[in-house]
Protein backbone atom coordinates (compact mmCIF):
# COMPACT_ATOMS: atom_id res chain seq x y z
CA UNK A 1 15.31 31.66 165.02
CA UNK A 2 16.89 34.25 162.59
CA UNK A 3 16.84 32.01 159.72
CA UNK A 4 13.11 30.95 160.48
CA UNK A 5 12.36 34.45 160.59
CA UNK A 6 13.76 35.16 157.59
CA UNK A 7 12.37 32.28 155.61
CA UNK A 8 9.46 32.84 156.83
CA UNK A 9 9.24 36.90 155.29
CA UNK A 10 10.78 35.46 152.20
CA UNK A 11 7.78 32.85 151.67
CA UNK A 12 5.48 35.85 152.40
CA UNK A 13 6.63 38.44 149.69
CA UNK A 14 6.81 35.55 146.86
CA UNK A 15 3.19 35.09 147.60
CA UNK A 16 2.59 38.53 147.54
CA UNK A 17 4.31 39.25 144.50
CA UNK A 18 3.06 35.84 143.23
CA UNK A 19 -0.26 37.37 143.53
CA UNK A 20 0.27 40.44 141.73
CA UNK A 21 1.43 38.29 138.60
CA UNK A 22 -1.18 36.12 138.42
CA UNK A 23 -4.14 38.68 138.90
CA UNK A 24 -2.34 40.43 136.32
CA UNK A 25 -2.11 37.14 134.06
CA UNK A 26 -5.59 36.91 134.45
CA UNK A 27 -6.66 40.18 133.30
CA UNK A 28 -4.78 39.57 130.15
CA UNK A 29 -1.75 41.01 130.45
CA UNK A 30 1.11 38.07 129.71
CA UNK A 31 4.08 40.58 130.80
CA UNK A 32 4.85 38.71 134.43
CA UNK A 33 4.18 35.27 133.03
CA UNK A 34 7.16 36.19 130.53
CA UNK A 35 9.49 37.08 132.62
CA UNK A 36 9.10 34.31 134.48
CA UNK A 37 6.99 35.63 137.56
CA UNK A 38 4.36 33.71 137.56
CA UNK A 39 6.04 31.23 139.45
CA UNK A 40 5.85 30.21 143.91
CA UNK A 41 9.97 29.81 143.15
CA UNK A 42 11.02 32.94 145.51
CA UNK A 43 14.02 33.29 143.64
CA UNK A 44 11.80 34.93 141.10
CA UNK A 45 10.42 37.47 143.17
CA UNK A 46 13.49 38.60 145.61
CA UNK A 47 14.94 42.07 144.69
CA UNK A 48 18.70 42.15 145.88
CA UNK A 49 18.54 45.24 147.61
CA UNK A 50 15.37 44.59 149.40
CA UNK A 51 16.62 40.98 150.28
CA UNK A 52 19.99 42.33 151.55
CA UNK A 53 18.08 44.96 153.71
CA UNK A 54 15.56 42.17 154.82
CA UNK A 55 18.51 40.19 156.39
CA UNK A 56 20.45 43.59 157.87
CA UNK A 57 17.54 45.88 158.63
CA UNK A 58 14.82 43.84 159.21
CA UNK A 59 12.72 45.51 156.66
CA UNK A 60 12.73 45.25 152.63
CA UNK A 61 11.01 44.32 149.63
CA UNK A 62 10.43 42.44 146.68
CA UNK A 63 10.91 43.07 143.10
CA UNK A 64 7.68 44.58 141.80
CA UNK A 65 5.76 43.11 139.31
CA UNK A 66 6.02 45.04 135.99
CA UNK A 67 2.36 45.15 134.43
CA UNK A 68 1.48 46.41 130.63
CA UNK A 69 -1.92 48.31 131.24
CA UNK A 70 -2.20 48.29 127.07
CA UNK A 71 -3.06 44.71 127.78
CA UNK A 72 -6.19 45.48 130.44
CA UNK A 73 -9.97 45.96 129.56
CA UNK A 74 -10.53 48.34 131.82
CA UNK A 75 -6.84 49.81 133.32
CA UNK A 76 -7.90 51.76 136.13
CA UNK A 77 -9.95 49.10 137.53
CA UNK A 78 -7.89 46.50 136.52
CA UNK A 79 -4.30 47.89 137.85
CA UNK A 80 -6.37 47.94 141.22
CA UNK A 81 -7.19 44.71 141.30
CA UNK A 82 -3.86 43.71 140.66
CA UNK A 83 -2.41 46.16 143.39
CA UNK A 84 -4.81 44.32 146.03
CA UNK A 85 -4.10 40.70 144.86
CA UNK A 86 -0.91 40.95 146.52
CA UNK A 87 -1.97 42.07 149.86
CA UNK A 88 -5.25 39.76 149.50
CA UNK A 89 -3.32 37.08 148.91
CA UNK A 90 -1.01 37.58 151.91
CA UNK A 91 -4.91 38.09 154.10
CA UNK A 92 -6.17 34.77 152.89
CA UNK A 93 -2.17 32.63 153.81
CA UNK A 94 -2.24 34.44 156.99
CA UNK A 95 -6.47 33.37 157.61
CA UNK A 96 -5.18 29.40 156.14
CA UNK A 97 -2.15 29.53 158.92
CA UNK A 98 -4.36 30.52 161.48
CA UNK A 99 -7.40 28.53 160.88
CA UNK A 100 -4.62 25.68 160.83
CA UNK A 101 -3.22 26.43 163.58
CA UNK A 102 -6.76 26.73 165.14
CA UNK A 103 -7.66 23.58 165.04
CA UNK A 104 -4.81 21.41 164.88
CA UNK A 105 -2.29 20.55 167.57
CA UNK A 106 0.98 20.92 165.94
CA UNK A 107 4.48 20.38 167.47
CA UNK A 108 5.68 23.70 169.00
CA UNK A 109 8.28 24.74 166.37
CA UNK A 110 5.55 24.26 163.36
CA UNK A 111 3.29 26.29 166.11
CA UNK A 112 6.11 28.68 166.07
CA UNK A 113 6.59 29.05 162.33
CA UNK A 114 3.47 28.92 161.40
CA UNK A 115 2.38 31.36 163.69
CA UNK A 116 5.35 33.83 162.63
CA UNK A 117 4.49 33.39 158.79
CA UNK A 118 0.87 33.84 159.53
CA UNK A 119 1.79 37.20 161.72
CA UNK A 120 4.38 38.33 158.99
CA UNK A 121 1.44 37.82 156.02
CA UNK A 122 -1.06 40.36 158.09
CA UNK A 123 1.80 43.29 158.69
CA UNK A 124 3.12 42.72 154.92
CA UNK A 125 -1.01 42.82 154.00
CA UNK A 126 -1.84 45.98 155.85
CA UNK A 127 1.63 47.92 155.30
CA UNK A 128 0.97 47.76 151.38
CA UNK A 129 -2.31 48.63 151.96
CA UNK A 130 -1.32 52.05 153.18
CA UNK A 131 -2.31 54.41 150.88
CA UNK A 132 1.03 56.11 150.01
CA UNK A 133 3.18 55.40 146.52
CA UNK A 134 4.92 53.01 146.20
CA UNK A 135 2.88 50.81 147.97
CA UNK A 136 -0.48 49.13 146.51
CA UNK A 137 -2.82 51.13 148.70
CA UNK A 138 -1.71 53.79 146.27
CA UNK A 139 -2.99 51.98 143.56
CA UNK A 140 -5.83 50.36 145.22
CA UNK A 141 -7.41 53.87 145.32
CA UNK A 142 -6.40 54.89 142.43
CA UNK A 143 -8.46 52.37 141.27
CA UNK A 144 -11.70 53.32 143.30
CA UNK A 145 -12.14 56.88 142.80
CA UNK A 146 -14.10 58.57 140.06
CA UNK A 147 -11.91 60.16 137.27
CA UNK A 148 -11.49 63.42 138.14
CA UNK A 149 -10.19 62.83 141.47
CA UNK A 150 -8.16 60.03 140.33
CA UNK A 151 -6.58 62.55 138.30
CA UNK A 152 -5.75 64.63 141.06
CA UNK A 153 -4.56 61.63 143.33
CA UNK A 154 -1.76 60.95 140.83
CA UNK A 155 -0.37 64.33 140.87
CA UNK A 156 0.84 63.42 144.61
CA UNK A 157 2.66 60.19 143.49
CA UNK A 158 6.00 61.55 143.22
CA UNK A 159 6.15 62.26 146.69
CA UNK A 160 4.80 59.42 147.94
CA UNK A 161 8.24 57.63 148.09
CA UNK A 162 9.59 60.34 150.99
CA UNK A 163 6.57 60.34 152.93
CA UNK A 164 6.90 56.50 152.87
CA UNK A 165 10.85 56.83 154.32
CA UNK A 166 9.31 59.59 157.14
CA UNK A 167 6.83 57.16 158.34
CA UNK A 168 9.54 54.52 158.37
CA UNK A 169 12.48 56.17 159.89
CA UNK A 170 9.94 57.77 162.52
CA UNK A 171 8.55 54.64 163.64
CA UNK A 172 5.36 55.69 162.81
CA UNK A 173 4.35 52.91 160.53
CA UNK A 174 4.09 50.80 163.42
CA UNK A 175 1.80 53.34 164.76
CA UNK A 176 -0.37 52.52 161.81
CA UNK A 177 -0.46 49.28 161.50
CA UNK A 178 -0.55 47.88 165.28
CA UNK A 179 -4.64 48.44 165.84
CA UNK A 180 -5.01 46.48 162.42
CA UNK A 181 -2.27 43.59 163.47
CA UNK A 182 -4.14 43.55 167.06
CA UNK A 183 -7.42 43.43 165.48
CA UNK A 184 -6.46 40.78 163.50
CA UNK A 185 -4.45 38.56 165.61
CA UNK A 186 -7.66 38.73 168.69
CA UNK A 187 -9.93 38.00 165.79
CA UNK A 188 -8.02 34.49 164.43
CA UNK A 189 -6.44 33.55 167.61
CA UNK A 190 -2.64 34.51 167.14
């Protein structure tokens, strides 16, 4: 079950971070498909440290994207759309699990994975959608508000990172995220 579990959060960043690099390949920037990111091969996408802490702590990441805004039309914009591809992406493999799973009477491990991967894809959606840097929420409205108060929402970023590790070691990401992963799970049928 460990390994399933594991396999199945590993499948879900790579088409997160997938996501980000090809949103970002098709805004014009050829950065990710350089580095050889624009790829479904997980190996591309796993960070060391986050993998490592995925298997002991149950929570990690992957490697970020990089992204050359000199390369966008319109940067603000377009590093927002690029920020929400990933979780987007992760919305629409969770929706295709469910729907799947839906309407087709699979044997009870595929259930069981499929299920599990289509869970994992909504908490990994709605966690980066939180609104706090690192994550792409920070982004995301970055991306949405008018110029001066972008301005004034990047002056916060540097601190973003320890309110992220408060809500974490507190629990209270959990907190945040269980009316949306209730929601969303009574809504598809999980």
């Amino acid at each position: 079950m460990f390994i399933i579990l594991l396999l199945s959060l590993i499948l879900c960043i790579t088409v997160h971070e997938f996501a980000h690099a090809y949103a970002a390949s098709k805004l014009g920037d050829p950065t990710a498909k350089a580095l050889g990111r624009l790829t479904l091969n997980p190996l591309a996408h796993l960070d060391p440290v986050g993998t490592l802490l995925l298997v002991f702590a149950g929570f990690g990441w992957g490697k970020p994207v990089p992204f050359d805004v000199a390369y966008l039309k319109n940067p603000k914009r377009d590093s927002a759309i690029i920020a929400f591809a990933g979780p987007f992406s992760n919305f629409i493999f969770g929706s295709i699990l469910a729907l799947i799973l839906n309407v087709f009477s699979l044997p009870g491990l595929f259930t069981q994975i499929f299920a599990y991967i289509a869970y994992f894809n909504f908490i990994l959606g709605f966690f980066n959608l939180i609104p706090i840097h690192p994550l792409d929420g920070f982004k995301v409205v970055y991306g949405l508000l008018p110029r001066k108060l972008a301005y004034q929402w990047i002056q916060i970023e540097p601190y973003g990172i320890y309110l992220l590790l408060l809500l974490i070691i507190t629990g209270k990401t959990g907190d945040i995220l269980r009316p949306f992963i209730s929601f969303t799970s009574k809504i598809l049928g999980l």
